[in-house]
C-alpha atoms as a PDB file:
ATOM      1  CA  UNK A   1      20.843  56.095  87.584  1.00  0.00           C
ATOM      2  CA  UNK A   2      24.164  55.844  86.306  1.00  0.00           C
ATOM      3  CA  UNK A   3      26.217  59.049  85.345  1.00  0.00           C
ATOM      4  CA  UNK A   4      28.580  58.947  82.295  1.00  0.00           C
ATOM      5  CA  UNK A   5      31.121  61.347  83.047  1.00  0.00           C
ATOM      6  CA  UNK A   6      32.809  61.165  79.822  1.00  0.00           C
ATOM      7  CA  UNK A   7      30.274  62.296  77.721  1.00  0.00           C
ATOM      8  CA  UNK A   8      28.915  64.922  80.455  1.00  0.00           C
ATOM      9  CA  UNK A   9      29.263  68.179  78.837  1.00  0.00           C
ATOM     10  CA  UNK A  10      28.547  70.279  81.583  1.00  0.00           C
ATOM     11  CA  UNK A  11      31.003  68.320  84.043  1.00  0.00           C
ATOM     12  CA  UNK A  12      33.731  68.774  81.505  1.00  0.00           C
ATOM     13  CA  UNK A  13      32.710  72.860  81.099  1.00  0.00           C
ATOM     14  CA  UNK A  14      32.940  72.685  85.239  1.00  0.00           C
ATOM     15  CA  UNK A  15      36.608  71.015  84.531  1.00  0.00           C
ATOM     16  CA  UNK A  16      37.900  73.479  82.309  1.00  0.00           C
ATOM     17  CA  UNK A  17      36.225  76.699  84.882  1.00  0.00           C
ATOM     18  CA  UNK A  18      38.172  74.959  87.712  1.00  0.00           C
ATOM     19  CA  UNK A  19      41.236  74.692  85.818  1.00  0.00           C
ATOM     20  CA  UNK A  20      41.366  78.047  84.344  1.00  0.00           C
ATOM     21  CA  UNK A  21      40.761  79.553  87.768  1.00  0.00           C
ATOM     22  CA  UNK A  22      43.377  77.611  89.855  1.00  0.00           C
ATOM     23  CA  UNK A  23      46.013  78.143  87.156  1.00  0.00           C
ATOM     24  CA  UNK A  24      45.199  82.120  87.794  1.00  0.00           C
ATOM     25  CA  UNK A  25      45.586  81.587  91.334  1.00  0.00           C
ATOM     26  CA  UNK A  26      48.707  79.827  90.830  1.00  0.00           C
ATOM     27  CA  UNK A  27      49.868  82.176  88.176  1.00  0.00           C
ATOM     28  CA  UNK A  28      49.611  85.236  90.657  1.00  0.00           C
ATOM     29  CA  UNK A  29      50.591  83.330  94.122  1.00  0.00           C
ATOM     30  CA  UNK A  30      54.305  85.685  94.510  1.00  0.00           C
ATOM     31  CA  UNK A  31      52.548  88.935  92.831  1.00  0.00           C
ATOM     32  CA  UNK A  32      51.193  91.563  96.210  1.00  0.00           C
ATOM     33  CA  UNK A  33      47.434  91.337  96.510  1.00  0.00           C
ATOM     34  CA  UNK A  34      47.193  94.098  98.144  1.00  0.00           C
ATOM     35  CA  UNK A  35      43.817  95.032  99.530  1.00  0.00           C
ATOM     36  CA  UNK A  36      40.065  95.901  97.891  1.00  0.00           C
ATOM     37  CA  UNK A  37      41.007 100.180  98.142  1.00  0.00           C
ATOM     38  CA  UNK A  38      44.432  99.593  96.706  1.00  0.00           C
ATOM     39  CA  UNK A  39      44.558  96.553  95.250  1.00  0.00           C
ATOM     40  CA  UNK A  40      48.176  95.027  93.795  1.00  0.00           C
ATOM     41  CA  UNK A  41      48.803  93.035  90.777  1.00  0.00           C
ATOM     42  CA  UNK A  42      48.033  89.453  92.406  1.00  0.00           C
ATOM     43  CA  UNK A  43      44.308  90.945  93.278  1.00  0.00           C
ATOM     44  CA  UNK A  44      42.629  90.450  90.234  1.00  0.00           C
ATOM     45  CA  UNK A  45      43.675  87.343  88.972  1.00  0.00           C
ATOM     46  CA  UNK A  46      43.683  86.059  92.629  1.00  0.00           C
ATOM     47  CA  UNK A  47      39.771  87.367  93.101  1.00  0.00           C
ATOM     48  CA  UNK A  48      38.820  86.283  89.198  1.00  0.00           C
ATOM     49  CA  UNK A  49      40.402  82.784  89.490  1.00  0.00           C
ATOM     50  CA  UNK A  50      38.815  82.466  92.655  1.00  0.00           C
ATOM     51  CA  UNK A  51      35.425  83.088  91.388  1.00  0.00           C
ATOM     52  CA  UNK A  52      35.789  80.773  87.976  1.00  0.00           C
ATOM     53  CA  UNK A  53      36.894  78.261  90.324  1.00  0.00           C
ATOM     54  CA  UNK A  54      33.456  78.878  92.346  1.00  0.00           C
ATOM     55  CA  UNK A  55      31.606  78.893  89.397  1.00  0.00           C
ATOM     56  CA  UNK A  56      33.238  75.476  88.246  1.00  0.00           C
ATOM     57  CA  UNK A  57      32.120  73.598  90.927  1.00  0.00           C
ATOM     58  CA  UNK A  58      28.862  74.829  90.181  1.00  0.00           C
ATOM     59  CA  UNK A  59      28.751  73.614  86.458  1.00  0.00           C
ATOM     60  CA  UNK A  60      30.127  70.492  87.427  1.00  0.00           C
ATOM     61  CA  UNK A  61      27.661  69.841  90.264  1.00  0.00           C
ATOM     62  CA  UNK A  62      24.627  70.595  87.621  1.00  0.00           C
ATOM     63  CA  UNK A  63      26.305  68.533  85.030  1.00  0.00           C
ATOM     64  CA  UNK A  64      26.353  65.532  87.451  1.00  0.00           C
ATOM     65  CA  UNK A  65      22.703  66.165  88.268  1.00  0.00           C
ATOM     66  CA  UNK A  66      21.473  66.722  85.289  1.00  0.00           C
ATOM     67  CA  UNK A  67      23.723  65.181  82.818  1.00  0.00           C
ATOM     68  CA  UNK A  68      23.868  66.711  79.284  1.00  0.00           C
ATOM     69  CA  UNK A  69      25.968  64.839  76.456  1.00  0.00           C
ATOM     70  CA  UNK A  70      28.477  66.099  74.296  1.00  0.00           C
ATOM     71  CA  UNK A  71      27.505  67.068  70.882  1.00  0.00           C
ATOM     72  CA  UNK A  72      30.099  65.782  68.368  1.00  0.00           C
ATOM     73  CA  UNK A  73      29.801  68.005  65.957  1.00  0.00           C
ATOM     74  CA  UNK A  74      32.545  70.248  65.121  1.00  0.00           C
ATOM     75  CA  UNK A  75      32.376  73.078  62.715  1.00  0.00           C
ATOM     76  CA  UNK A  76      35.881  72.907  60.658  1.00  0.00           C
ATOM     77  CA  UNK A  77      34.953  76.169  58.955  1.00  0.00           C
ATOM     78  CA  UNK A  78      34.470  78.215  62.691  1.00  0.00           C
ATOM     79  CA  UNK A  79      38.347  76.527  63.464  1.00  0.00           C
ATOM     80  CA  UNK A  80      39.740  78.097  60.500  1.00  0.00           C
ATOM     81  CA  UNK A  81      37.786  81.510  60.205  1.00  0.00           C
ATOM     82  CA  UNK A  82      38.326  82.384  63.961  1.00  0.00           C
ATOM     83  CA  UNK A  83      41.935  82.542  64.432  1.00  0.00           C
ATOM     84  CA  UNK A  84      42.034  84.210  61.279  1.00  0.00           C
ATOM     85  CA  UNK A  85      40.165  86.533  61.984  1.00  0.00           C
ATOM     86  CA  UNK A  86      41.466  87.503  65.034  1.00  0.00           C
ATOM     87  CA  UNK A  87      45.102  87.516  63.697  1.00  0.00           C
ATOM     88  CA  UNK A  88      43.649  90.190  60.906  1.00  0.00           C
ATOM     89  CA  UNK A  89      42.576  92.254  64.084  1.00  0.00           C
ATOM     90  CA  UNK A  90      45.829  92.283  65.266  1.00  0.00           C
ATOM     91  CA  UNK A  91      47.560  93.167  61.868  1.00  0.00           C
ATOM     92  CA  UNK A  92      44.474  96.088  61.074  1.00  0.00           C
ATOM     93  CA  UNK A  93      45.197  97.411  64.763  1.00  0.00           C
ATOM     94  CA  UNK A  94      48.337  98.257  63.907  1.00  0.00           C
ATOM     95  CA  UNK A  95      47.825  99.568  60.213  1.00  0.00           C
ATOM     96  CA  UNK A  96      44.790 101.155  60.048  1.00  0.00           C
ATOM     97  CA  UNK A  97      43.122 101.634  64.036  1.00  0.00           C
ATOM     98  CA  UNK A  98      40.834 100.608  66.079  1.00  0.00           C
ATOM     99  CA  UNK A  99      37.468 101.177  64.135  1.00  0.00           C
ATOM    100  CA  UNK A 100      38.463  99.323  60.629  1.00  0.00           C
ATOM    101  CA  UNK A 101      39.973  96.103  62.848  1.00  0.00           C
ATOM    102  CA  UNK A 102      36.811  96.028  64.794  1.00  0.00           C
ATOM    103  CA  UNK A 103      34.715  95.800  62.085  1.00  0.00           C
ATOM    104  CA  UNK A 104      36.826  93.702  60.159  1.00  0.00           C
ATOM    105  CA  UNK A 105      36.942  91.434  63.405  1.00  0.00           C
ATOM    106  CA  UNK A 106      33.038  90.984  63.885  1.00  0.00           C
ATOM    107  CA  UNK A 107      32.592  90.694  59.878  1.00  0.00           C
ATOM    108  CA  UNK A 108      35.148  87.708  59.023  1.00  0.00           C
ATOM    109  CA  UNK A 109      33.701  86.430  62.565  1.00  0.00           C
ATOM    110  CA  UNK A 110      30.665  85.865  61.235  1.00  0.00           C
ATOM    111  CA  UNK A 111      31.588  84.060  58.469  1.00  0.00           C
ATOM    112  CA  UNK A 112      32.470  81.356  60.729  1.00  0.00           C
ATOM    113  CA  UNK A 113      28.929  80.823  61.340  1.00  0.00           C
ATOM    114  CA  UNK A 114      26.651  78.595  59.004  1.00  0.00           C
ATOM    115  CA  UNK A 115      24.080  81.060  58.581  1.00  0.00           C
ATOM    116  CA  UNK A 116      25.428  84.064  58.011  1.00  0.00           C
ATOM    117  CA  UNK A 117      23.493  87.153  56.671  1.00  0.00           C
ATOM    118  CA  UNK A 118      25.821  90.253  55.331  1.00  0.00           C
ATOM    119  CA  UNK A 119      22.896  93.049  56.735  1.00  0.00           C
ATOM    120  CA  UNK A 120      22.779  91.187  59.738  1.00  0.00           C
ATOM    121  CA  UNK A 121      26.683  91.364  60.057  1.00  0.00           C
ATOM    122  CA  UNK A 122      27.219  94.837  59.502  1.00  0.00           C
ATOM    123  CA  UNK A 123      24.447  96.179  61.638  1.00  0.00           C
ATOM    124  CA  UNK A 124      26.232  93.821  64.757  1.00  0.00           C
ATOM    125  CA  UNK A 125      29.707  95.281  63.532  1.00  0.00           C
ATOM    126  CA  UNK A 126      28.116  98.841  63.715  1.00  0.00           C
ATOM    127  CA  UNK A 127      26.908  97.985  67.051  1.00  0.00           C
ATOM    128  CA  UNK A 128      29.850  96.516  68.025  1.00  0.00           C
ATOM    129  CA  UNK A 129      32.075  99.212  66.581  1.00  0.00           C
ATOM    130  CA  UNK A 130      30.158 102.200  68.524  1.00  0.00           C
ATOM    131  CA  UNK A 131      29.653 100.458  71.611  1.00  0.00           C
ATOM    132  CA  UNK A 132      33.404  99.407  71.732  1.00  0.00           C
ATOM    133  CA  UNK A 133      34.831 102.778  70.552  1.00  0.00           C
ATOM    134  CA  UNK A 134      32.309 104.321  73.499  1.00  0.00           C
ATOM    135  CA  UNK A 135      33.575 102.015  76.114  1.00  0.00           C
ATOM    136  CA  UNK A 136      37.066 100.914  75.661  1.00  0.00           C
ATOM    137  CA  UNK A 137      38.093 104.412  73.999  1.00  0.00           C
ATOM    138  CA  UNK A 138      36.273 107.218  75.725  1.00  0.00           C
ATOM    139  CA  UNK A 139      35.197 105.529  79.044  1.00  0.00           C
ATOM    140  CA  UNK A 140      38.282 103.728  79.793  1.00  0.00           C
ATOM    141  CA  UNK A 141      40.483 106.343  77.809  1.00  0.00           C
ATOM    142  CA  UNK A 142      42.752 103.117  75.915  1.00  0.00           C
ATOM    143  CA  UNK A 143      45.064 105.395  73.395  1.00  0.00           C
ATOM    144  CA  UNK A 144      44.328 103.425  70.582  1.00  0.00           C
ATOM    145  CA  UNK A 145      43.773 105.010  67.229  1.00  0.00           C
ATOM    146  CA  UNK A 146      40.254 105.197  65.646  1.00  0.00           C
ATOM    147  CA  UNK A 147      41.447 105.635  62.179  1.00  0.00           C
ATOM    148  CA  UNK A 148      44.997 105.998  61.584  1.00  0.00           C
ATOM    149  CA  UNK A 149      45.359 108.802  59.432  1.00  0.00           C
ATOM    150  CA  UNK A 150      41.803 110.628  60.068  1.00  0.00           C
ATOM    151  CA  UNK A 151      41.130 110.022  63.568  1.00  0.00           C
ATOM    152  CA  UNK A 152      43.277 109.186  66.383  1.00  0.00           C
ATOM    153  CA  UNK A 153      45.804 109.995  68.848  1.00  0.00           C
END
């Protein structure tokens, strides 16, 4: 059996982990690693890369045993809808905190998608919102602002 690599979806994914990860390794070769109880700035990217690059010699090894072609299809609409909407969470972080740019952020998101429900949408951004405000906010203790104006630090 013959293996078309350049239609392999899988090998390509593989590619892209391996690339990813190496360029982190590379990225962080003159930062101090440090060591696992006090770990320096090169530690994480150095550990993370190392693992992506792991993991992308896994893909690739599946994709070239069970090869998977590319779907061709690209969704214009997701291209446009996703930067913008992560440039408005940006902007709304800023202006108006953490809560309002989340939700804007998973709303406008979902617009990107070709069947997308507005219930369905907000109950994900509530989700979202009160999962992220619990973990990135109180567990982690980020200072960002909840709601500029009404809540926040």
């Amino acid at each position: 059996m013959k293996i078309n690599i350049w239609n392999n979806k899988d090998f390509w994914a593989g590619l892209h982990y391996i690339a990813v990860g190496a360029l982190a390794m590379w990225i962080a070769r003159d930062y101090p690693f440090g060591s696992a109880l006090r770990m320096g700035p090169g530690y994480f990217p150095t550990v993370l890369g190392g693992i992506m690059v792991l993991f992308g010699l896994y893909v690739a090894a599946m994709g070239l045993r069970k090869p998977e072609q590319i779907d061709t299809n690209w969704s214009l609409r997701a291209l446009i809808i996703l930067p913008i909407a992560m440039v408005l969470f940006g902007i709304l972080m800023e202006h108006v905190g953490f809560v309002p740019a989340l939700i804007v952020l998973v709303l406008v998101s979902s617009a990107a998608g070709r069947e997308f429900k507005m219930i369905e949408a907000l109950l994900l951004a509530a989700g979202l919102t009160v999962l992220s405000v619990l973990m990135f906010i109180y567990g982690l203790g980020l200072p960002y602002p909840l709601i500029k104006g009404l809540w926040g630090y």
